[in-house]
Protein backbone atom coordinates (compact mmCIF):
# COMPACT_ATOMS: atom_id res chain seq x y z
CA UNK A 1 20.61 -17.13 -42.76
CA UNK A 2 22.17 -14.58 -41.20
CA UNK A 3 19.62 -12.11 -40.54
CA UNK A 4 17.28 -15.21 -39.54
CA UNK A 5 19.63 -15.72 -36.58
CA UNK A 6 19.99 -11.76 -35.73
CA UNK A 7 16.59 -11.99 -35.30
CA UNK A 8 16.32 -14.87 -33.75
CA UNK A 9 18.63 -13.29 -30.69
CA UNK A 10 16.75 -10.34 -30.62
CA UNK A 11 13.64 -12.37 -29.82
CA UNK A 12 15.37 -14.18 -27.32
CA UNK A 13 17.14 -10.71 -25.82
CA UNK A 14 13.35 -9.07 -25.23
CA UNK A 15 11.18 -11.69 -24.89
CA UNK A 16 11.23 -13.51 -21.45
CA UNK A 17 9.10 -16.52 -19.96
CA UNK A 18 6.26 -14.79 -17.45
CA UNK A 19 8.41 -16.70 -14.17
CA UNK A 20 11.42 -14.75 -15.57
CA UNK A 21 9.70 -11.27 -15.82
CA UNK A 22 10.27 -9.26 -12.41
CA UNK A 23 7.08 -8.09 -10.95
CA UNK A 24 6.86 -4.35 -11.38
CA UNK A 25 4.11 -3.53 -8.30
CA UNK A 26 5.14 -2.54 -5.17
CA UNK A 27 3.44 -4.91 -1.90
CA UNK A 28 2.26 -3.98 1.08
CA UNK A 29 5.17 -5.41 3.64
CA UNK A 30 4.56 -4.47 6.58
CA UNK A 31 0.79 -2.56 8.02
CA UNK A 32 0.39 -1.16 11.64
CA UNK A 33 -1.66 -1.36 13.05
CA UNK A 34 -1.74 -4.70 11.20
CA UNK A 35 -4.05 -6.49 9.04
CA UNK A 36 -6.93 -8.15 10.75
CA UNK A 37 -5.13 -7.23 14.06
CA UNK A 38 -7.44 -7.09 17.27
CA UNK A 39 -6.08 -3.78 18.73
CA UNK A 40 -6.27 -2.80 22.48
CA UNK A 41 -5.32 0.66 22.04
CA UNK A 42 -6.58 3.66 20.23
CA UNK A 43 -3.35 4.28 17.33
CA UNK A 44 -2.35 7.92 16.90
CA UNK A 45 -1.85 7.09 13.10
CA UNK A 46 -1.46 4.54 10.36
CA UNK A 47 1.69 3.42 8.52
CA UNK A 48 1.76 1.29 5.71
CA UNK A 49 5.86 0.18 4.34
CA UNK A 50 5.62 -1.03 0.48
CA UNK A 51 8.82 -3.10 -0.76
CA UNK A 52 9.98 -0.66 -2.85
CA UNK A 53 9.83 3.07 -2.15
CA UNK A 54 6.64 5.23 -3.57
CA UNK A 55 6.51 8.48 -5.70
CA UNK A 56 5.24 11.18 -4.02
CA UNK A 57 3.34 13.26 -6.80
CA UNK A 58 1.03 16.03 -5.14
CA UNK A 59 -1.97 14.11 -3.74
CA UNK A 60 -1.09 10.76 -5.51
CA UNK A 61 -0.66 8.85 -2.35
CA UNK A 62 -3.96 8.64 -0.40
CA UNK A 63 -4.74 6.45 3.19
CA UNK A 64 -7.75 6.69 4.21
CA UNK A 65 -9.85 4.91 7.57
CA UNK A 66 -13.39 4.88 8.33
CA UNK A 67 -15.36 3.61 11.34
CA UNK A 68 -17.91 0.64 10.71
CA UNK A 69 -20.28 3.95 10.28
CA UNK A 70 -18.49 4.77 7.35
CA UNK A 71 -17.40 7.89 8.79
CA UNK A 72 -13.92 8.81 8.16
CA UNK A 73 -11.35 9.02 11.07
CA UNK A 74 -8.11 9.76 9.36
CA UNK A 75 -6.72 13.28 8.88
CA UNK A 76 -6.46 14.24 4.92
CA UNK A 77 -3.13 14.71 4.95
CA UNK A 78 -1.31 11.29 3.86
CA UNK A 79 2.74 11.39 4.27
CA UNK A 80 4.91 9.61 2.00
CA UNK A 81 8.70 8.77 3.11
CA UNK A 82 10.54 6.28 1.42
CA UNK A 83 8.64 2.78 0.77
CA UNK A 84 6.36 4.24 3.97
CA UNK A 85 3.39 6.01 4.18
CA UNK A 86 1.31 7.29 6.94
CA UNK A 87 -1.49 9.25 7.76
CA UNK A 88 -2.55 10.13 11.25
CA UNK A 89 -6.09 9.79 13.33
CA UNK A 90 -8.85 11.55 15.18
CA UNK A 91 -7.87 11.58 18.89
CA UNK A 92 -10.80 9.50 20.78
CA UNK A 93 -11.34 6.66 18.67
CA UNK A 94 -14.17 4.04 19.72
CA UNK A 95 -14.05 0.23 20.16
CA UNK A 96 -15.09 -1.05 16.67
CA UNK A 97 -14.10 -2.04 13.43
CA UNK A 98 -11.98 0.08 10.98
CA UNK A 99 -10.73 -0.05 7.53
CA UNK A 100 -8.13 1.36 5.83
CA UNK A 101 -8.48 2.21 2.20
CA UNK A 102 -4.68 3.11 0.44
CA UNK A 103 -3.74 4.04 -3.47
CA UNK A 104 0.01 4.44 -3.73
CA UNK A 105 2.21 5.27 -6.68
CA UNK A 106 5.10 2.62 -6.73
CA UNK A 107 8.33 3.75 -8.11
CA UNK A 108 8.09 2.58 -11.34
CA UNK A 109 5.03 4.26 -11.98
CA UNK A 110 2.39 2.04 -11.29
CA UNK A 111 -0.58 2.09 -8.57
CA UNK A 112 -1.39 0.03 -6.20
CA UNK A 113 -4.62 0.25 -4.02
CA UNK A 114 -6.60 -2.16 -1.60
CA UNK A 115 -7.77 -2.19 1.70
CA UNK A 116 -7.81 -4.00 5.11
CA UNK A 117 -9.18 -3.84 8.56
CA UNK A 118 -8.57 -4.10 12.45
CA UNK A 119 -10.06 -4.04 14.57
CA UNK A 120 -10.20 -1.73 18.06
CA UNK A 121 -11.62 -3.56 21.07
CA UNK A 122 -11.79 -3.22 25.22
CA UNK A 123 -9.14 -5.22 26.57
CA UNK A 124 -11.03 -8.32 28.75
């Protein structure tokens, strides 16, 4: 009886519901320029802020932005600060469509990668 209820409390102790279990990925919070934002001038860089801060781990954490061409309009170098990174752009950006590709490393280990676009457009 007694070991029944030992492990009865040890299943209890480890083993939580799924709404009880903390998600363990970090979220994009806060994107600029922002998601599906119309744009009226050219941005000097992007900077995405996670809700928790990121591991910076050589190379690890990668932004990248392409035109609608495909060509790619970000410098290589992607800077990780905190729950921020950022990456800066090509000077002379045209009107258009862009997307930004990231893959982060969270601070618990795990990575977390999508992208988004805006989009860069004459003023009328």
């Amino acid at each position: 009886m007694k070991r029944m209820l030992v492990a009865l409390l040890l299943i209890t102790t480890f083993v939580a519901p799924p709404e009880q279990q903390a998600s363990a990925h970090a979220s994009l919070a806060i994107a600029t320029p922002g998601v599906g934002k119309v744009i009226h001038m050219s941005p000097k860089n992007v900077r995405l802020t996670f809700d928790e801060n990121l591991i910076s781990l050589g190379k690890s954490n990668q932004i990248k932005v392409t035109n609608s061409k495909g060509k790619q309009v970000s410098l290589p170098t992607t800077t990780v600060r905190g729950a921020t990174a950022s990456v800066k752009l090509i000077t002379g950006l045209e009107y258009g469509t862009y997307v930004v590709t990231y893959r982060v490393v969270s601070a618990d280990g795990h990575i977390v990668s999508s992208k988004y676009k805006f989009y860069y457009r004459k003023k009328s």
